[in-house]
Protein backbone atom coordinates (compact mmCIF):
# COMPACT_ATOMS: atom_id res chain seq x y z
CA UNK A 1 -114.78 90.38 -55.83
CA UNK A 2 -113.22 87.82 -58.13
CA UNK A 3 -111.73 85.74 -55.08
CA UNK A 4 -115.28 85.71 -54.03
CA UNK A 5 -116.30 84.37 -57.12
CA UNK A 6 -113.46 82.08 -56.82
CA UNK A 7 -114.45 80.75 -53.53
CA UNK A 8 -118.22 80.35 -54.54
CA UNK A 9 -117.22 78.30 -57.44
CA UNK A 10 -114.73 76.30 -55.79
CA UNK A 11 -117.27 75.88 -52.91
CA UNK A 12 -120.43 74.96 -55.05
CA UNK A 13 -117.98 72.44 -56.85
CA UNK A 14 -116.91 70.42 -53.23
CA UNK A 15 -120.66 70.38 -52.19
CA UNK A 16 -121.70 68.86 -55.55
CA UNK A 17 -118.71 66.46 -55.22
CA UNK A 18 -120.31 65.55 -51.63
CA UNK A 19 -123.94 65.02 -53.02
CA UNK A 20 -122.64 63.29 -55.82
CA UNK A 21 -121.19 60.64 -53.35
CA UNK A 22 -124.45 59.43 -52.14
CA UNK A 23 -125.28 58.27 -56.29
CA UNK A 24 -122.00 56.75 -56.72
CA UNK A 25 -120.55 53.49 -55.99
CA UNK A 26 -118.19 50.77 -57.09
CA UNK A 27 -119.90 47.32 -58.22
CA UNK A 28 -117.38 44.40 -59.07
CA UNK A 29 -114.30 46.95 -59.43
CA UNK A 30 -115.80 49.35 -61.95
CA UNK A 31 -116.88 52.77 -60.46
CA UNK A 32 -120.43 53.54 -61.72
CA UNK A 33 -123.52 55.39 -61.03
CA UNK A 34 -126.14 53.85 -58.59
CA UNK A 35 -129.43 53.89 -60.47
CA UNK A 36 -132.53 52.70 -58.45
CA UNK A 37 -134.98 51.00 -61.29
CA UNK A 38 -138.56 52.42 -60.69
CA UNK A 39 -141.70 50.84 -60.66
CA UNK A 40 -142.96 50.05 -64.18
CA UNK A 41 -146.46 49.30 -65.48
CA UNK A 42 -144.91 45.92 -68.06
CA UNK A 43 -144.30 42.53 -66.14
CA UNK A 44 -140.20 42.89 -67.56
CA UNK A 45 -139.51 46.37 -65.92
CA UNK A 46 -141.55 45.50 -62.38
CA UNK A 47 -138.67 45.44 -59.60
CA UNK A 48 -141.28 44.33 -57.44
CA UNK A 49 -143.72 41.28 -56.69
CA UNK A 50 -146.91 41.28 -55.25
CA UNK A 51 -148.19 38.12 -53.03
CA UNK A 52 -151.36 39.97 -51.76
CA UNK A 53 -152.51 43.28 -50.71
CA UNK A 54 -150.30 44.12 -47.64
CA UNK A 55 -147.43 42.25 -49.09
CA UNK A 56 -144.89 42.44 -51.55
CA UNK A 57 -141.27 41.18 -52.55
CA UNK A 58 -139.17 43.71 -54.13
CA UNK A 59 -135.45 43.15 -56.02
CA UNK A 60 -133.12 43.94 -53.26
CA UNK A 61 -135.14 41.92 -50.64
CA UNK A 62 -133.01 39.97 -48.21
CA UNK A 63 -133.05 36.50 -47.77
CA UNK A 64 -134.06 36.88 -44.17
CA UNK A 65 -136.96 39.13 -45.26
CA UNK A 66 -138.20 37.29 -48.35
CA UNK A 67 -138.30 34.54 -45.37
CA UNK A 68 -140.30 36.43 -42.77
CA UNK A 69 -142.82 37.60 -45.68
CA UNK A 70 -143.65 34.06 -47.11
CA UNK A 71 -141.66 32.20 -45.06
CA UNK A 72 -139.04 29.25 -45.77
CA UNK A 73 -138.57 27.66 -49.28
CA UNK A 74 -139.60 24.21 -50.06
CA UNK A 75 -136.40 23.39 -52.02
CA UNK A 76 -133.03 25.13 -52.46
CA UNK A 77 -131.01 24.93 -55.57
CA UNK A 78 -128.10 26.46 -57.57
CA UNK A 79 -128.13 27.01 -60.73
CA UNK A 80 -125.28 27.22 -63.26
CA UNK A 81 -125.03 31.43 -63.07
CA UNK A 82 -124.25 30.73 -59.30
CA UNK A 83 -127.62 31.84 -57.93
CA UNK A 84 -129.36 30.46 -55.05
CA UNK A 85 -132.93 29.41 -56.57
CA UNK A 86 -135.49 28.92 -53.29
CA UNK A 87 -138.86 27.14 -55.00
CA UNK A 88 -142.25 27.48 -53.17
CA UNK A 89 -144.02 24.52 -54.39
CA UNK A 90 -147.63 25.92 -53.30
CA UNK A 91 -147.30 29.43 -54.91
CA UNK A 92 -145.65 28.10 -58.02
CA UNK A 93 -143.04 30.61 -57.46
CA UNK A 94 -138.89 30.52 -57.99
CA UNK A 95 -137.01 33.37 -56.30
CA UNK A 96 -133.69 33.96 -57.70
CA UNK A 97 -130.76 34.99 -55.16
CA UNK A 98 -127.10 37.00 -55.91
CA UNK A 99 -125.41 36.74 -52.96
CA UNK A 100 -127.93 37.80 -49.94
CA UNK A 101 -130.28 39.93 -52.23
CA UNK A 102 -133.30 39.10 -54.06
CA UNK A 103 -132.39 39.32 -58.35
CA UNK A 104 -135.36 38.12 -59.92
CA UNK A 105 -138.23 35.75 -59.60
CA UNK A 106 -140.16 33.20 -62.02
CA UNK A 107 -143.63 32.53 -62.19
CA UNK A 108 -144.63 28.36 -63.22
């Protein structure tokens, strides 16, 4: 009986380990939880960006799909923080990149 125990423990513990695995990750050498930020009601906590009522831009986008939802940028930059800033001149919008991924946009 106690070996059974033993081995329902031991086997609860390696499955939790498993699961565990899919919320984990390591982000510039540290090892850390992966928390996905939810959608908020305040313009500072939104982790998305609405451009009409089929379409959105959310933080995470890739370039190549921020570019087939509203298509190419009318200027590229980089800024001092090293990210790629695409401006769209016509919907007074700057999209901030880090690395591939959509970070963070401004409204002019």
């Amino acid at each position: 009986m106690r070996k059974a125990i033993v081995l329902l423990i031991f086997s609860l513990m390696i499955t939790g380990c498993v699961e565990m695995r899919d919320y984990t990750g390591v982000k510039h050498g540290a090892f850390a939880l992966c928390k996905e930020q939810g959608f908020g009601e305040g313009k500072d906590t939104k982790d998305y960006y609405v451009i009409d009522d089929q379409l959105a831009l959310i933080v995470r986008d890739t370039k190549n799909e921020v570019t087939r939802k509203i298509g190419s940028p009318d200027t590229i930059e980089r800024t001092i923080d090293g990210f790629d800033c695409w401006s769209y001149s016509e919907r007074k919008l700057k999209l901030y990149f880090e690395g591939d991924h959509l970070k963070l946009w401004n409204e002019q």
